[in-house]
C-alpha atoms as a PDB file:
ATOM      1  CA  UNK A   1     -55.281  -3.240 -44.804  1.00  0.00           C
ATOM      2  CA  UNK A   2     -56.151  -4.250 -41.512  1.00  0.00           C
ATOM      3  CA  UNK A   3     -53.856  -7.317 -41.225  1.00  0.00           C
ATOM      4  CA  UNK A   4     -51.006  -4.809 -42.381  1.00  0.00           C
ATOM      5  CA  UNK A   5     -51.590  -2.838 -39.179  1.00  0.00           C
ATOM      6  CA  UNK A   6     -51.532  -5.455 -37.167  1.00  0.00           C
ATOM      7  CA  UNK A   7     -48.193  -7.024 -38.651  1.00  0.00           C
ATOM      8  CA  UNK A   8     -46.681  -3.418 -37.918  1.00  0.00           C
ATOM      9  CA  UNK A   9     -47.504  -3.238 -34.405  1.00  0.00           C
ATOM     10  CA  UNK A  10     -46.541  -6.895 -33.545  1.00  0.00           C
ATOM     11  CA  UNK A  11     -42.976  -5.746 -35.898  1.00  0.00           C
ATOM     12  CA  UNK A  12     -42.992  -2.585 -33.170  1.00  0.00           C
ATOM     13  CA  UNK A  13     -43.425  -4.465 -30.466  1.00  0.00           C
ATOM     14  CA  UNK A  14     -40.896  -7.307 -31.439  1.00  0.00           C
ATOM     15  CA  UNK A  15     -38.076  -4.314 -31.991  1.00  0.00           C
ATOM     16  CA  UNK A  16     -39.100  -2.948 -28.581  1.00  0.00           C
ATOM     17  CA  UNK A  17     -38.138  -6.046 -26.885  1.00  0.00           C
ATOM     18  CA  UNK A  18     -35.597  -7.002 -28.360  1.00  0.00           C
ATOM     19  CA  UNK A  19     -33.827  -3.613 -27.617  1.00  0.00           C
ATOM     20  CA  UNK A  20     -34.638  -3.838 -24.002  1.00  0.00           C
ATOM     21  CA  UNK A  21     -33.201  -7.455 -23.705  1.00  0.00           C
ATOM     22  CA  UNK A  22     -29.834  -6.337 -25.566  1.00  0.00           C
ATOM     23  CA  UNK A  23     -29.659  -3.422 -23.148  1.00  0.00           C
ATOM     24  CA  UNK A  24     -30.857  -6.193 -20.020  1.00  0.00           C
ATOM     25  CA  UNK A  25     -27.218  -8.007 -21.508  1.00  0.00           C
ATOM     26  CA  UNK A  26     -25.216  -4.853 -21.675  1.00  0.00           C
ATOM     27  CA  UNK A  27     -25.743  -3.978 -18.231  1.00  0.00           C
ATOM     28  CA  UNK A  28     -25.165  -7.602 -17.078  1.00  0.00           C
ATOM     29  CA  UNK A  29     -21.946  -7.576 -18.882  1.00  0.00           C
ATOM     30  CA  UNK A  30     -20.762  -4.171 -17.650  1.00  0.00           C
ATOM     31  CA  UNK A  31     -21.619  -5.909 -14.100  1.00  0.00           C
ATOM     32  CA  UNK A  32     -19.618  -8.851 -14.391  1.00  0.00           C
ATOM     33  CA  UNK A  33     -16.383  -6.481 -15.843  1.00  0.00           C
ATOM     34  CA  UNK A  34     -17.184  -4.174 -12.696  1.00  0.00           C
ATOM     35  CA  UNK A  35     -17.015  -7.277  -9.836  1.00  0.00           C
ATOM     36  CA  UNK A  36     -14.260  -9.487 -11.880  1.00  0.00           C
ATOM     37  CA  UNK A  37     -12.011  -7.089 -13.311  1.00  0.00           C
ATOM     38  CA  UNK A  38     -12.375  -3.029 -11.677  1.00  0.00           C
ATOM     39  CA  UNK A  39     -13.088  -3.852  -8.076  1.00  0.00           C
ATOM     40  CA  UNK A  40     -10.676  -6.245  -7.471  1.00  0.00           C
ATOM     41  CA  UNK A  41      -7.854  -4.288  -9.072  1.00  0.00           C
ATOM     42  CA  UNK A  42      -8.695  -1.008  -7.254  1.00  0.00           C
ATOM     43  CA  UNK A  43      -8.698  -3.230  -3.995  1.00  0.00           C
ATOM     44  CA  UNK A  44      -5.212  -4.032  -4.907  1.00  0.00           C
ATOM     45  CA  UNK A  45      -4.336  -0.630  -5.137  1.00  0.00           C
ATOM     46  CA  UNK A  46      -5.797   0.322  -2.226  1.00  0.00           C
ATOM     47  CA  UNK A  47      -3.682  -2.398  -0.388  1.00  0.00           C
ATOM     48  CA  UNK A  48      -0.046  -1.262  -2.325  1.00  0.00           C
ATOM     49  CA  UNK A  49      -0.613   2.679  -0.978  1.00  0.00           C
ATOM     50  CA  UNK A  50      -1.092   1.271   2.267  1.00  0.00           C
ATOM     51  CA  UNK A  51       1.286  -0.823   2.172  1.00  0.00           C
ATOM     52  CA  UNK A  52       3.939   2.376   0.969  1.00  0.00           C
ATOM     53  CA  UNK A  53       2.268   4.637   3.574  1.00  0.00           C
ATOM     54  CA  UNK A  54       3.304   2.512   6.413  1.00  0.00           C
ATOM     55  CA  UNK A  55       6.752   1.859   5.096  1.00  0.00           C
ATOM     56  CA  UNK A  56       9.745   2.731   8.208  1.00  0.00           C
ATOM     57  CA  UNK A  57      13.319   2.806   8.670  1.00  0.00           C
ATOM     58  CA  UNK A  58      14.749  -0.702   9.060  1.00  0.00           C
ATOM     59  CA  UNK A  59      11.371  -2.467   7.237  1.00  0.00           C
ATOM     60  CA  UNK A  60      12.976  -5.211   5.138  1.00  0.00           C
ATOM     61  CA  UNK A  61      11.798  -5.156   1.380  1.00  0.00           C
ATOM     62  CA  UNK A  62      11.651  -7.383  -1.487  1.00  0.00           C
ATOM     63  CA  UNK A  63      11.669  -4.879  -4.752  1.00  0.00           C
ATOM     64  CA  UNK A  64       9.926  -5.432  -7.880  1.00  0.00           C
ATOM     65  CA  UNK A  65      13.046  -6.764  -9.548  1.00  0.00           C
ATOM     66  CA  UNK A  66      13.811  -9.487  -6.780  1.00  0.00           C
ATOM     67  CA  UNK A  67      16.010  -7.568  -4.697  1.00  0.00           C
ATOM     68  CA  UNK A  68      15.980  -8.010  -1.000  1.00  0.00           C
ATOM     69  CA  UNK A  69      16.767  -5.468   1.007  1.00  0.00           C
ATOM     70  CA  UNK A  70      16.722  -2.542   4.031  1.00  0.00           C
ATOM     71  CA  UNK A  71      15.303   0.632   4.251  1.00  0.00           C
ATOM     72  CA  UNK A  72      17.599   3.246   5.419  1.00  0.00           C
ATOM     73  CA  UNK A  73      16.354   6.520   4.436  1.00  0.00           C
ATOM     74  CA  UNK A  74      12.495   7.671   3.130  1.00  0.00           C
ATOM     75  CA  UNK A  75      11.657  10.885   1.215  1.00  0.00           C
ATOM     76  CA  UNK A  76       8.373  11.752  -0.609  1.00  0.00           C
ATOM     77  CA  UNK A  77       8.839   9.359  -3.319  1.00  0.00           C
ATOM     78  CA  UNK A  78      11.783   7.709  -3.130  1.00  0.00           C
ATOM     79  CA  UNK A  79      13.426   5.532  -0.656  1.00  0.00           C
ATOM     80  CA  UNK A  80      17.469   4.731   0.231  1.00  0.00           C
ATOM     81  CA  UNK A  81      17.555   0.755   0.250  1.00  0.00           C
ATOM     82  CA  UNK A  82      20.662  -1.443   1.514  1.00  0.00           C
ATOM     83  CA  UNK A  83      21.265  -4.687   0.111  1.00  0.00           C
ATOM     84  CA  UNK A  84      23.223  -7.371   1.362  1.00  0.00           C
ATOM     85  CA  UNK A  85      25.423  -7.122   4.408  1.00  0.00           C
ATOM     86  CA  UNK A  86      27.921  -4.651   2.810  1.00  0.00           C
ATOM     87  CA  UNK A  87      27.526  -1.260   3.998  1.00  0.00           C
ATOM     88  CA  UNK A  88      28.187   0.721   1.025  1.00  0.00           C
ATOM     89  CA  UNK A  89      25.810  -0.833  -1.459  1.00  0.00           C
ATOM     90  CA  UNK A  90      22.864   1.809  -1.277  1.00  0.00           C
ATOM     91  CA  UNK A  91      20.711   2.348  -4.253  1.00  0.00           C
ATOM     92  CA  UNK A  92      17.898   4.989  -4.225  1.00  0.00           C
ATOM     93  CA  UNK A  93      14.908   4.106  -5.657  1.00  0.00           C
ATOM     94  CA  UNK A  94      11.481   5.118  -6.159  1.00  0.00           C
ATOM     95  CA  UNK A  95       8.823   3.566  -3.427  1.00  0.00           C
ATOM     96  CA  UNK A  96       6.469   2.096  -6.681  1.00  0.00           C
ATOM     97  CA  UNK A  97       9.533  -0.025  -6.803  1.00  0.00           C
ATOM     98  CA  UNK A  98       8.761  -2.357  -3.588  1.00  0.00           C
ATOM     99  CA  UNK A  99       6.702  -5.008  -3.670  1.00  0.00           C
ATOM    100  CA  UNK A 100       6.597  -6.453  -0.319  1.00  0.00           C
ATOM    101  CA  UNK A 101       7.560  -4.632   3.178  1.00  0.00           C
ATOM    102  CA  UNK A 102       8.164  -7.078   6.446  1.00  0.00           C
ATOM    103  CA  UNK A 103       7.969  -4.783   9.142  1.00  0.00           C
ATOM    104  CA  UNK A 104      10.972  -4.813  11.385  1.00  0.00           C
ATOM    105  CA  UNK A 105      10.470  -6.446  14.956  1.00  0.00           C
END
């Protein structure tokens, strides 16, 4: 009777830390997600609306389908781009659409 109680406690005990080591390695995992995966894509993000806020006239832009291009008009959400050198190829398209902006000198 007595060994029984101790068995039990050291069988409580055992469960005990074993539950606070699995929850030790669930936060370390939700860590390592945070710093390789979260952070670095919200810093990206962060970087692109910047990028779109500080979009002018005349900027030259590569768009996310490998067009290159000049900005001649801007709205809320969309933006009049001319490619080439002939004057009347201008496509409106949305500003999500630009990958890269070189500012105009």
């Amino acid at each position: 009777m007595y060994t029984n109680a101790i068995l039990d406690a050291a069988a409580q005990g055992s469960s005990t830390a074993s539950l606070i080591s699995m929850l030790i390695s669930f936060a370390i995992l939700g860590l390592f997600f945070y710093f390789m995966i979260i952070k670095p894509q919200k810093k990206e993000q962060k970087r692109t609306q910047a990028m779109l806020s500080n979009l002018e006239v005349g900027d030259a832009v590569l768009t996310s389908s490998g067009f290159y291009g000049t900005v001649i008009d801007i709205t809320d959400d969309t933006v009049i781009i001319e490619f080439g050198n002939n004057k009347n190829c201008r496509i409106p398209m949305q500003k999500s659409a630009i990958a890269q902006v070189e500012k105009a000198e």
